[in-house]
Every structure is written in structure tokens, then in C-alpha cells.
Protein backbone atom coordinates (compact mmCIF):
# COMPACT_ATOMS: atom_id res chain seq x y z
CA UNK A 1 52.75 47.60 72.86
CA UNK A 2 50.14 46.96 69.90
CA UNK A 3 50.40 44.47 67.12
CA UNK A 4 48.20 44.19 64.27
CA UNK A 5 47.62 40.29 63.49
CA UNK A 6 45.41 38.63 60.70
CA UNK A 7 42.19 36.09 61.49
CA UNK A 8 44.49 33.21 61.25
CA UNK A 9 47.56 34.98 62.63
CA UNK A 10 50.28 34.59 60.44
CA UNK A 11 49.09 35.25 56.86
CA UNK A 12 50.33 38.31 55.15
CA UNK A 13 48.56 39.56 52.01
CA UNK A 14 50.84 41.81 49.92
CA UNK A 15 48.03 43.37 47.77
CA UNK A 16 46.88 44.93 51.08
CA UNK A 17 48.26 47.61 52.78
CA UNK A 18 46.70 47.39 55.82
CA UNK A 19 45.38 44.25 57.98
CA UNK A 20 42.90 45.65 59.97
CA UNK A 21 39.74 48.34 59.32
CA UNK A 22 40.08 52.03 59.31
CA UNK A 23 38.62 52.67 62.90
CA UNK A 24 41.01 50.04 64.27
CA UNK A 25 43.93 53.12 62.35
CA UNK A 26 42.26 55.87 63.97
CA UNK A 27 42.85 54.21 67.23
CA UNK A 28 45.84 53.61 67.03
CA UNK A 29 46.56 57.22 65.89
CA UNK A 30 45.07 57.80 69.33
CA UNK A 31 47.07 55.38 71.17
CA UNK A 32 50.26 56.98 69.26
CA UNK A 33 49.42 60.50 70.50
CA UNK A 34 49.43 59.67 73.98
CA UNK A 35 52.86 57.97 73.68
CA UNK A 36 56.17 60.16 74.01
CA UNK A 37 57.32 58.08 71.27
CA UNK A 38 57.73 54.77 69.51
CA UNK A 39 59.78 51.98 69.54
CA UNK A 40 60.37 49.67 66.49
CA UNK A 41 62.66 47.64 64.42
CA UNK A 42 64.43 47.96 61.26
CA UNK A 43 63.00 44.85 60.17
CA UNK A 44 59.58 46.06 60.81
CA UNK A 45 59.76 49.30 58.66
CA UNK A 46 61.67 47.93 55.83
CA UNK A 47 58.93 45.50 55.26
CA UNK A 48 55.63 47.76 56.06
CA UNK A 49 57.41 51.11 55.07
CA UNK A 50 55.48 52.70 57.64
CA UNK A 51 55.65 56.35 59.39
CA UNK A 52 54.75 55.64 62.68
CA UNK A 53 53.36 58.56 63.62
CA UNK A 54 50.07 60.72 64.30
CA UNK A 55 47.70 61.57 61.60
CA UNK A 56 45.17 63.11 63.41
CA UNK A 57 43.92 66.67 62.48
CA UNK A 58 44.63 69.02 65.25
CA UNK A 59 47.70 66.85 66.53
CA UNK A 60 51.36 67.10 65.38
CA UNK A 61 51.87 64.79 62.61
CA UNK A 62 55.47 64.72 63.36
CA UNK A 63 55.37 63.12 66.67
CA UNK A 64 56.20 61.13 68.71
CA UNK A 65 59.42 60.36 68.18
CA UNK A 66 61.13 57.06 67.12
CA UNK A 67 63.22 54.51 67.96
CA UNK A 68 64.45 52.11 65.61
CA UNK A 69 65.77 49.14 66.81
CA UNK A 70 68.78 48.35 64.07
CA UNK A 71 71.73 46.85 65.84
CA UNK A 72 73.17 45.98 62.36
CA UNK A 73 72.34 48.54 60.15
CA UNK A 74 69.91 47.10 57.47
CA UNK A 75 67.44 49.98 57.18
CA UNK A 76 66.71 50.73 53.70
CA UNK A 77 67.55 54.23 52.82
CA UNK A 78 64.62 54.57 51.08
CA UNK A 79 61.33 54.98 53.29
CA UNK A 80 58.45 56.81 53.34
CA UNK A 81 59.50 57.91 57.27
CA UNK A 82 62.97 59.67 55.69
CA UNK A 83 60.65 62.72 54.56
CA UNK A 84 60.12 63.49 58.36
CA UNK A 85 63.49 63.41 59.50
CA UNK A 86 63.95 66.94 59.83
CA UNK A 87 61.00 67.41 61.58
CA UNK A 88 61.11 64.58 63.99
CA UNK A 89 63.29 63.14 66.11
CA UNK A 90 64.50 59.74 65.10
CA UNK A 91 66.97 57.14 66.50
CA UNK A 92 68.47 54.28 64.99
CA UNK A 93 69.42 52.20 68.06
CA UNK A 94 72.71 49.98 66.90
CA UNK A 95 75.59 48.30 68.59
CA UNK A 96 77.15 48.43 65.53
CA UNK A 97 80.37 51.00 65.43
CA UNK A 98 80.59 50.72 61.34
CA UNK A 99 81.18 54.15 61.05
CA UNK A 100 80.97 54.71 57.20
CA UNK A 101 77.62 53.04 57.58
CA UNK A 102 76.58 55.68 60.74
CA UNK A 103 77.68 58.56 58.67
CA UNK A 104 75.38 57.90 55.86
CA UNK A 105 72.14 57.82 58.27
CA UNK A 106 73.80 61.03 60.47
CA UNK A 107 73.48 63.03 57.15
CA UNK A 108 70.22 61.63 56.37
CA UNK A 109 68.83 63.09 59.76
CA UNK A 110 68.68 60.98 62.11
CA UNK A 111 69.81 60.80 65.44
CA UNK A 112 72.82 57.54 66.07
CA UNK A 113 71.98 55.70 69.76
CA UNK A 114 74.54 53.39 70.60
CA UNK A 115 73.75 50.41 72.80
CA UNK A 116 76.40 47.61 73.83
CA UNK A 117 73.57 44.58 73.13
CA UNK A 118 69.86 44.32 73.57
CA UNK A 119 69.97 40.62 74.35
CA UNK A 120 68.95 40.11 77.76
CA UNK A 121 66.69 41.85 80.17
CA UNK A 122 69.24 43.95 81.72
CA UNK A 123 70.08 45.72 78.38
CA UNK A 124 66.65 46.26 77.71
CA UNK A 125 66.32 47.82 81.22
CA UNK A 126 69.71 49.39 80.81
CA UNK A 127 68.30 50.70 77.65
CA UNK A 128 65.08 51.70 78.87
CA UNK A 129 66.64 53.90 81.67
CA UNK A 130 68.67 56.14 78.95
CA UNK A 131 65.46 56.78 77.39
CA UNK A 132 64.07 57.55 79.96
CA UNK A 133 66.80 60.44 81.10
CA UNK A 134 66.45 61.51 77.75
CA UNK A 135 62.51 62.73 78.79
CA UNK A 136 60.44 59.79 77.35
CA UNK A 137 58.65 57.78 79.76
CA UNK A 138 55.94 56.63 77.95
CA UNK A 139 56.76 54.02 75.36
CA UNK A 140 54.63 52.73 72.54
CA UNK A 141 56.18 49.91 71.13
CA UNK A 142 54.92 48.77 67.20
CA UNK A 143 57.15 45.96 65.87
CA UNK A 144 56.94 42.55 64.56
CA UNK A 145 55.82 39.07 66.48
CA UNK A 146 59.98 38.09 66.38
CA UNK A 147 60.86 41.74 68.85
CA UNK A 148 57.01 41.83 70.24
CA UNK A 149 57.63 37.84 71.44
CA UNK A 150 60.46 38.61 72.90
CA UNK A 151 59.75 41.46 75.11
CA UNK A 152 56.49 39.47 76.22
CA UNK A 153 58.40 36.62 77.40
CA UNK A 154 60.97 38.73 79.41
CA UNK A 155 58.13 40.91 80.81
CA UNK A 156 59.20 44.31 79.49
CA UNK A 157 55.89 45.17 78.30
CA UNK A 158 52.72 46.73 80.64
CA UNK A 159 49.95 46.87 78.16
CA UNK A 160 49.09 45.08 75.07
CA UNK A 161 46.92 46.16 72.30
CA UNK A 162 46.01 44.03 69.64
CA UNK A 163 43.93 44.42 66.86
CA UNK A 164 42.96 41.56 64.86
CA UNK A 165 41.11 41.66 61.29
CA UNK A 166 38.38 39.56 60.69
CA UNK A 167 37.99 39.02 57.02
CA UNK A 168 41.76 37.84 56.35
């Protein structure tokens, strides 16, 4: 997993886009193109916006793929990561069976992944296993504290990279 986190760990500052420096980015570029894909939340991308993917020259831009993590179907339908939905895979993970809702992101591209609850360790193993018959078996996860927290506590998570500004 990797988190980005401020000098005093909580504070968000909206005039800036980004909380740490532009090597810490091309790292994590890096990190991303070692990764069969990505795991995040709804919650995560509504509020940062962000692609998740590799932007480094010579590597495909429109990998790896993604996993959303939107078990009630709040993603905005307006995001930057929309424009790569036809040339990337993309799941929005959801226990949610509100199929008007499912329709609308089907025709927007991406791909529907139904799970029955991601609430204990099982599911998440449970969950982790169809991913992993689907050919991904290595798993970067970039999410919030909240989902990050969470996995931490119930040991579903190897390595942890954080990157930490110092001037915020």
C-alpha cells in the first residue's frame, strides 16, 4: 500500500494539488508500474480526482488497472480517470444491486464487480482470491487513512509506503 500524509498528518491544503515533492510522484509512478493494478475507493477519487496510473515515458500510461472500492455507488461521474476508460480496465467493486445506477457506469466503460460485503477479513480474502483468478496478483493499494486503517489493522497489507511532505 502507499499513502501520502502531510508533516502534521492530517492537514489538507486545497490550494495544493499535491502533498508531497515531485521525486516522491516519480516514485510512485515506479511503484505503480510494477503493480498489476490498483486498488482504491470511491471516496478517495472523488475528493483527489486522481488517475491512478503510470506516467512514465516508455511505460503504458493506461495501466495498471483499477479497482474502485464503491459498495454504494457515490462516484462522481465526472473525473479526470473517465477519459481512460476505454483504454483501461476499470472496476467499480459494489454490493450494491441498484441496477439503474450500474447501467449508467456499464455505459460509461467500466467494468461492474459485485461483492456480497467487504466488512470483515474473510470478504477481503474472499475478495482478494477473485482477483486473483482474474490474473492480478500484485496489488497496489492507494486510498485514504479511513480504507488504509482498516486493512492495517486486519493485516491485509505486506508492504507500506509512505511518503510524508515536509513543508506542510
Amino acid at each position: 500500500a502507499k499513502i501520502a500524509i502531510s508533516k502534521d498528518y492530517y492537514t489538507i491544503k486545497k490550494k495544493d494539488k499535491w502533498i508531497t515533492n515531485k521525486k516522491s510522484r516519480k516514485i510512485v509512478h515506479l511503484l505503480r508500474s510494477k503493480h498489476d493494478c490498483i486498488l482504491s475507493t470511491s471516496k478517495s477519487i472523488n475528493f483527489d480526482d486522481s488517475l491512478l496510473n503510470c506516467r512514465i515515458d516508455g511505460l503504458d500510461n493506461n495501466k495498471p488497472d483499477l479497482f474502485i472500492v464503491d459498495l454504494n455507488l457515490k462516484l462522481k461521474k465526472k473525473l479526470s480517470l473517465n477519459d481512460l476508460l476505454k483504454k483501461r480496465k476499470t472496476y467499480l467493486v459494489t454490493s450494491k444491486k441498484n441496477f439503474k445506477k450500474v447501467t449508467v457506469y456499464k455505459k460509461m466503460g467500466y467494468k461492474i464487480f459485485f461483492v456480497n460485503n467487504l466488512k470483515s477479513k474473510r470478504d477481503f480474502n474472499l475478495f482478494y482470491k477473485k482477483i486473483y483468478k482474474m490474473g492480478y496478483s500484485r496489488i497496489l493499494i492507494e486510498s485514504g487513512l479511513t480504507f488504509l486503517n482498516y486493512l492495517l489493522k486486519n493485516k491485509l497489507i505486506n508492504d507500506l509506503y509512505i511518503f510524508k511532505s515536509y513543508n506542510k
